[in-house]
PDB file of N, CA and C in Angstrom:
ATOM      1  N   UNK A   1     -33.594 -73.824  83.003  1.00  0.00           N
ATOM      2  CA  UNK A   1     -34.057 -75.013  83.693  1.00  0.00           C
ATOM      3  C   UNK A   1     -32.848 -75.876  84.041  1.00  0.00           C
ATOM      4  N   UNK A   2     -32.778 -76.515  85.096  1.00  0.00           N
ATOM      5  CA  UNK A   2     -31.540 -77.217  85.832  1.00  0.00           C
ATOM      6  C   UNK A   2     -31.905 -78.545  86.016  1.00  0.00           C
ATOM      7  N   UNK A   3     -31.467 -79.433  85.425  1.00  0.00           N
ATOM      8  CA  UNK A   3     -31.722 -80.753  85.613  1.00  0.00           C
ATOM      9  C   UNK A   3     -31.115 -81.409  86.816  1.00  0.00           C
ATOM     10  N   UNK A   4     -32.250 -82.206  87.546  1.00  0.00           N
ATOM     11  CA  UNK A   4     -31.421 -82.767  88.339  1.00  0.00           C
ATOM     12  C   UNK A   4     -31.024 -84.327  88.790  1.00  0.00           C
ATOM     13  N   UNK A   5     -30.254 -84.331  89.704  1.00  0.00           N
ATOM     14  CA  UNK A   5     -29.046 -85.433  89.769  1.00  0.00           C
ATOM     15  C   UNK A   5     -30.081 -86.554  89.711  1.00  0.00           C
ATOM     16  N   UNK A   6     -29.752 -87.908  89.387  1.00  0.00           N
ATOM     17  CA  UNK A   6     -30.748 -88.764  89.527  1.00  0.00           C
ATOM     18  C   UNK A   6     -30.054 -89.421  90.542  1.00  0.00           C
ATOM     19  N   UNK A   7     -30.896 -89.747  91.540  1.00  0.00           N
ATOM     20  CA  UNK A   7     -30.938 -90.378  93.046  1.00  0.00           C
ATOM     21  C   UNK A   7     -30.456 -92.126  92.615  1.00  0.00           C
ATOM     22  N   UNK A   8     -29.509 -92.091  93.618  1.00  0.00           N
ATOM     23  CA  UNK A   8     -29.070 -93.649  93.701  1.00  0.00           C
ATOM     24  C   UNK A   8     -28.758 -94.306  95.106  1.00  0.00           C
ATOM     25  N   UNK A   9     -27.840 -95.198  95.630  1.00  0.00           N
ATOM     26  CA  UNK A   9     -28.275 -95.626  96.702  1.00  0.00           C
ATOM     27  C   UNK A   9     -27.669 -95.225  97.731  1.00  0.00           C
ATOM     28  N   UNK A  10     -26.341 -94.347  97.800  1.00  0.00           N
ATOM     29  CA  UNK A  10     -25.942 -93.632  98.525  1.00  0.00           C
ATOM     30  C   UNK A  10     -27.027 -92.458  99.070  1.00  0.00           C
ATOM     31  N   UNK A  11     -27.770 -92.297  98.304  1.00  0.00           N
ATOM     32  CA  UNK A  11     -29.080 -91.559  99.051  1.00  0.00           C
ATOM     33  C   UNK A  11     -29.973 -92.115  99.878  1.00  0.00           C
ATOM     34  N   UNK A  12     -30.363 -92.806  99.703  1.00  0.00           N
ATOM     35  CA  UNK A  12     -30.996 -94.053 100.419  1.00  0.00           C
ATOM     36  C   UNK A  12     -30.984 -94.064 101.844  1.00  0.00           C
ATOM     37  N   UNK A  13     -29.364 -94.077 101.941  1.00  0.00           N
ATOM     38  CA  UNK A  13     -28.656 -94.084 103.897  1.00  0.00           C
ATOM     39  C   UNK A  13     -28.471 -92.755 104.344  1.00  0.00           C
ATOM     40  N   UNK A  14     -29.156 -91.870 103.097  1.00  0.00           N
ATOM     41  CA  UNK A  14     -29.139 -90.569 104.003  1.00  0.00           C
ATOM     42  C   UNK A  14     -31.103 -90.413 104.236  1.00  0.00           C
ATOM     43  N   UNK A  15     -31.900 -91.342 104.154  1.00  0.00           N
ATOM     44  CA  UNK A  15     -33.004 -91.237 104.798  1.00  0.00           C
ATOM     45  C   UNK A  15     -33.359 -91.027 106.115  1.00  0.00           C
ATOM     46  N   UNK A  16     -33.606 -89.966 106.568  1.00  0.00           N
ATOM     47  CA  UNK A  16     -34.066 -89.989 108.183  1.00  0.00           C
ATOM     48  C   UNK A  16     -33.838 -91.755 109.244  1.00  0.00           C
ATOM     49  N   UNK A  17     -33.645 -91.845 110.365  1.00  0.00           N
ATOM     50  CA  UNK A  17     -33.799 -93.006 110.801  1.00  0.00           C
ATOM     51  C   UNK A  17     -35.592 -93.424 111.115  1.00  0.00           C
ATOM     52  N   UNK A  18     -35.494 -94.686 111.265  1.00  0.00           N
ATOM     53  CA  UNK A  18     -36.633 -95.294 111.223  1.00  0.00           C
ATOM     54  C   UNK A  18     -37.606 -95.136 109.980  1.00  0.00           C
ATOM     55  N   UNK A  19     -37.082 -94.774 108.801  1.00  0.00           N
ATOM     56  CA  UNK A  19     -37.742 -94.626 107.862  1.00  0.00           C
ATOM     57  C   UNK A  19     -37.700 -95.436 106.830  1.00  0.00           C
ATOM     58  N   UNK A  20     -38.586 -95.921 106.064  1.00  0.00           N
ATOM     59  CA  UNK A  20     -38.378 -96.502 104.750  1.00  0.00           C
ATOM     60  C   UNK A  20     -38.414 -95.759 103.269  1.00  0.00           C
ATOM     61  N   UNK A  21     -37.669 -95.904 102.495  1.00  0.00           N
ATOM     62  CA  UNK A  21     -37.647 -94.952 101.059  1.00  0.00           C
ATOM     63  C   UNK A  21     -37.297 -95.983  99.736  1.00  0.00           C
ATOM     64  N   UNK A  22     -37.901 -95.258  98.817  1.00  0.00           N
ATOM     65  CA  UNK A  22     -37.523 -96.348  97.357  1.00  0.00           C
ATOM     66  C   UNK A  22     -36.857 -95.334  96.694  1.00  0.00           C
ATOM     67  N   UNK A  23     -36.330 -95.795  95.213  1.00  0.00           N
ATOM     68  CA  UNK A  23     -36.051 -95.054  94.052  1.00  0.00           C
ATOM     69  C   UNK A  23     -36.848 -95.519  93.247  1.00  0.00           C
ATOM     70  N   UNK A  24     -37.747 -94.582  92.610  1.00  0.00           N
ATOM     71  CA  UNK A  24     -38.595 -94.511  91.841  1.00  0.00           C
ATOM     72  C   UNK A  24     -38.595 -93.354  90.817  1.00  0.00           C
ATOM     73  N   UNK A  25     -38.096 -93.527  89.248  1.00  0.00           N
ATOM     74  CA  UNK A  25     -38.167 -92.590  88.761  1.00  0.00           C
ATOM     75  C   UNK A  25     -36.506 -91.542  88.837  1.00  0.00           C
ATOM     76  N   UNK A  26     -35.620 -92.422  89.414  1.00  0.00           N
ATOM     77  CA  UNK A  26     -34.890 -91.455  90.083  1.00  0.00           C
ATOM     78  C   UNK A  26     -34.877 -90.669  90.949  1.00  0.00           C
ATOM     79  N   UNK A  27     -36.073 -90.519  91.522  1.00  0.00           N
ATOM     80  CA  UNK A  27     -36.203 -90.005  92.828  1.00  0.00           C
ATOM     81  C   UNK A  27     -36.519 -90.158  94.453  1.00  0.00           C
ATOM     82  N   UNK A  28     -35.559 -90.207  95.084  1.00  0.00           N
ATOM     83  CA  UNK A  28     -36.174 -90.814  96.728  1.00  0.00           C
ATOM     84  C   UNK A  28     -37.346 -90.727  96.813  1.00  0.00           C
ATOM     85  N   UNK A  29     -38.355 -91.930  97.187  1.00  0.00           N
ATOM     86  CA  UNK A  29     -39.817 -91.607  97.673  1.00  0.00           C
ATOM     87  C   UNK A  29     -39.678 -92.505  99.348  1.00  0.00           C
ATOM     88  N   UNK A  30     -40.303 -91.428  99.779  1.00  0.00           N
ATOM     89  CA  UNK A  30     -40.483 -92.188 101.643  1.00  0.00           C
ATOM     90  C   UNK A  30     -41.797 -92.995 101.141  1.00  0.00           C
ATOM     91  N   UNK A  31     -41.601 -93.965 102.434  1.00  0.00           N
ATOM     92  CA  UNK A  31     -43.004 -95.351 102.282  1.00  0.00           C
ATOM     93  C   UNK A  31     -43.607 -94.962 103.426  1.00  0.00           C
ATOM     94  N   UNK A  32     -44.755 -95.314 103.383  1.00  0.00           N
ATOM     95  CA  UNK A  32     -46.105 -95.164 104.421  1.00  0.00           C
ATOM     96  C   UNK A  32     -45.506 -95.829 105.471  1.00  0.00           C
ATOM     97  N   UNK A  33     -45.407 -95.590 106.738  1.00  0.00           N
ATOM     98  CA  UNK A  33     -45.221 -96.362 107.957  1.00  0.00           C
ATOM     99  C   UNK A  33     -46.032 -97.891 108.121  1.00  0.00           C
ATOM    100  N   UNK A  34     -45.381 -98.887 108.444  1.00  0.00           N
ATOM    101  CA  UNK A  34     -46.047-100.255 108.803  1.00  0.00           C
ATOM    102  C   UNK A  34     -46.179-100.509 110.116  1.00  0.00           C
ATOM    103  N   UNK A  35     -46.713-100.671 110.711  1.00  0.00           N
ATOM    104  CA  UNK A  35     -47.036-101.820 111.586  1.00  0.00           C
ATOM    105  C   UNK A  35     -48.497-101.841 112.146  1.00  0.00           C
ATOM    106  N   UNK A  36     -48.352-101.879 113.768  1.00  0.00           N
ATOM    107  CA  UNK A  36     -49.920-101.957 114.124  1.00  0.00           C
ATOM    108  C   UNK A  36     -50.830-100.610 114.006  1.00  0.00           C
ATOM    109  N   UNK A  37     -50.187 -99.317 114.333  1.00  0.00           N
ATOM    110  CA  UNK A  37     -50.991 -98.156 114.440  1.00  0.00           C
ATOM    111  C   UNK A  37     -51.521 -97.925 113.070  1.00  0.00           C
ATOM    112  N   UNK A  38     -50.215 -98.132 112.191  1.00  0.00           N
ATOM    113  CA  UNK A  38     -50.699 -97.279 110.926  1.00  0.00           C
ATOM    114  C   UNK A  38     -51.827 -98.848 110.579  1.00  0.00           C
ATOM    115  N   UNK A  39     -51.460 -99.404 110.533  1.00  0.00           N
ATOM    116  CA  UNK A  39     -52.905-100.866 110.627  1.00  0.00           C
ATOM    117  C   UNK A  39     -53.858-100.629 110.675  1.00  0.00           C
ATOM    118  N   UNK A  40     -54.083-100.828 112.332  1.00  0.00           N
ATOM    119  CA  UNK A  40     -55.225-100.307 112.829  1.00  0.00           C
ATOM    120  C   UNK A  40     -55.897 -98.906 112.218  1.00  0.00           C
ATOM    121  N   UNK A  41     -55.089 -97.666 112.554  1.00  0.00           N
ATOM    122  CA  UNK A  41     -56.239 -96.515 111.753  1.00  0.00           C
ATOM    123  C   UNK A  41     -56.622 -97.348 110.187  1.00  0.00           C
ATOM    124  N   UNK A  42     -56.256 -97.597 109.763  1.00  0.00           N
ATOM    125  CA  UNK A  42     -56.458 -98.007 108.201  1.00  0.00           C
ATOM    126  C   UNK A  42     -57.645 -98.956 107.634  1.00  0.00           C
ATOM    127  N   UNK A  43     -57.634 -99.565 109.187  1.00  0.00           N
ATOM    128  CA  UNK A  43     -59.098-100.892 109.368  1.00  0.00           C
ATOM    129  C   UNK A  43     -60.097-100.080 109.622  1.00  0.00           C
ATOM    130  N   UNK A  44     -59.842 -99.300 110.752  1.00  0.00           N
ATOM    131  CA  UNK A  44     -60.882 -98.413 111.178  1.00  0.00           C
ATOM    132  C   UNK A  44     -61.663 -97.539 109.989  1.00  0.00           C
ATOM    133  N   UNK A  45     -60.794 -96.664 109.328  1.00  0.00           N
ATOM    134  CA  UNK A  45     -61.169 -95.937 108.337  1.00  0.00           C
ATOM    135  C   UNK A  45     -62.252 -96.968 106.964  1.00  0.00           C
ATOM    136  N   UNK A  46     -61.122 -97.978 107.060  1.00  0.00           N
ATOM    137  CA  UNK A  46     -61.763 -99.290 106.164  1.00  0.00           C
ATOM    138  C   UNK A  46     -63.278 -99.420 106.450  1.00  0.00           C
ATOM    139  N   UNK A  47     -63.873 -99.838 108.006  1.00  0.00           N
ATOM    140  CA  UNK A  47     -64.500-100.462 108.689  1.00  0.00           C
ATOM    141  C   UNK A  47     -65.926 -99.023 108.561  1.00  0.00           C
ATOM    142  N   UNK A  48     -65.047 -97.915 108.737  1.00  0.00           N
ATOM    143  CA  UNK A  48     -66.514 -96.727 108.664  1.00  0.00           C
ATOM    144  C   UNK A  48     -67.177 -96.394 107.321  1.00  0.00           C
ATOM    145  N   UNK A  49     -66.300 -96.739 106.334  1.00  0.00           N
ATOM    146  CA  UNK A  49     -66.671 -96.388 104.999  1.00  0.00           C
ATOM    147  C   UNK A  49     -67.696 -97.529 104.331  1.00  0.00           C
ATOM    148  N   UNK A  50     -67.487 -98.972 105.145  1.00  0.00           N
ATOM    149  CA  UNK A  50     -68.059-100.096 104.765  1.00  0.00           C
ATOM    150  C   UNK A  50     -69.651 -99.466 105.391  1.00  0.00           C
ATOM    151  N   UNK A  51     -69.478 -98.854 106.719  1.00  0.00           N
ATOM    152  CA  UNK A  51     -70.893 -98.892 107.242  1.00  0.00           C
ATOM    153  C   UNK A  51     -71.539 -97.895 106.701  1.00  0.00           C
ATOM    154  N   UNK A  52     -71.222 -97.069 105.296  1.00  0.00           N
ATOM    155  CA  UNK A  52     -72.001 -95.634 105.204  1.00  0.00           C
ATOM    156  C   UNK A  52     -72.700 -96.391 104.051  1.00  0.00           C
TER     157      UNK A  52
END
């Protein structure tokens, strides 16, 4: 078994562009996209589950 490196912030700026990421655990995690689209689907989905 190979242990591995624990992630710090020089990793960080090697995230894809337009992306957001944390360290959590030592490990890069990408974040859910923000703004209006990812919004909107999210109300919507919100909005159909309210009506069932």
């Amino acid at each position: 078994m190979t242990a591995k490196a624990r992630a710090g912030i020089e990793d960080l700026y090697k995230v894809p562009e337009h992306r957001k990421a944390e360290i959590v655990n030592g490990e890069v995690v990408l974040m859910a996209p923000t703004g209006y689209w990812p919004g909107y689907v999210g109300g919507e989905l919100f909005a159909s589950l309210r009506e069932s």
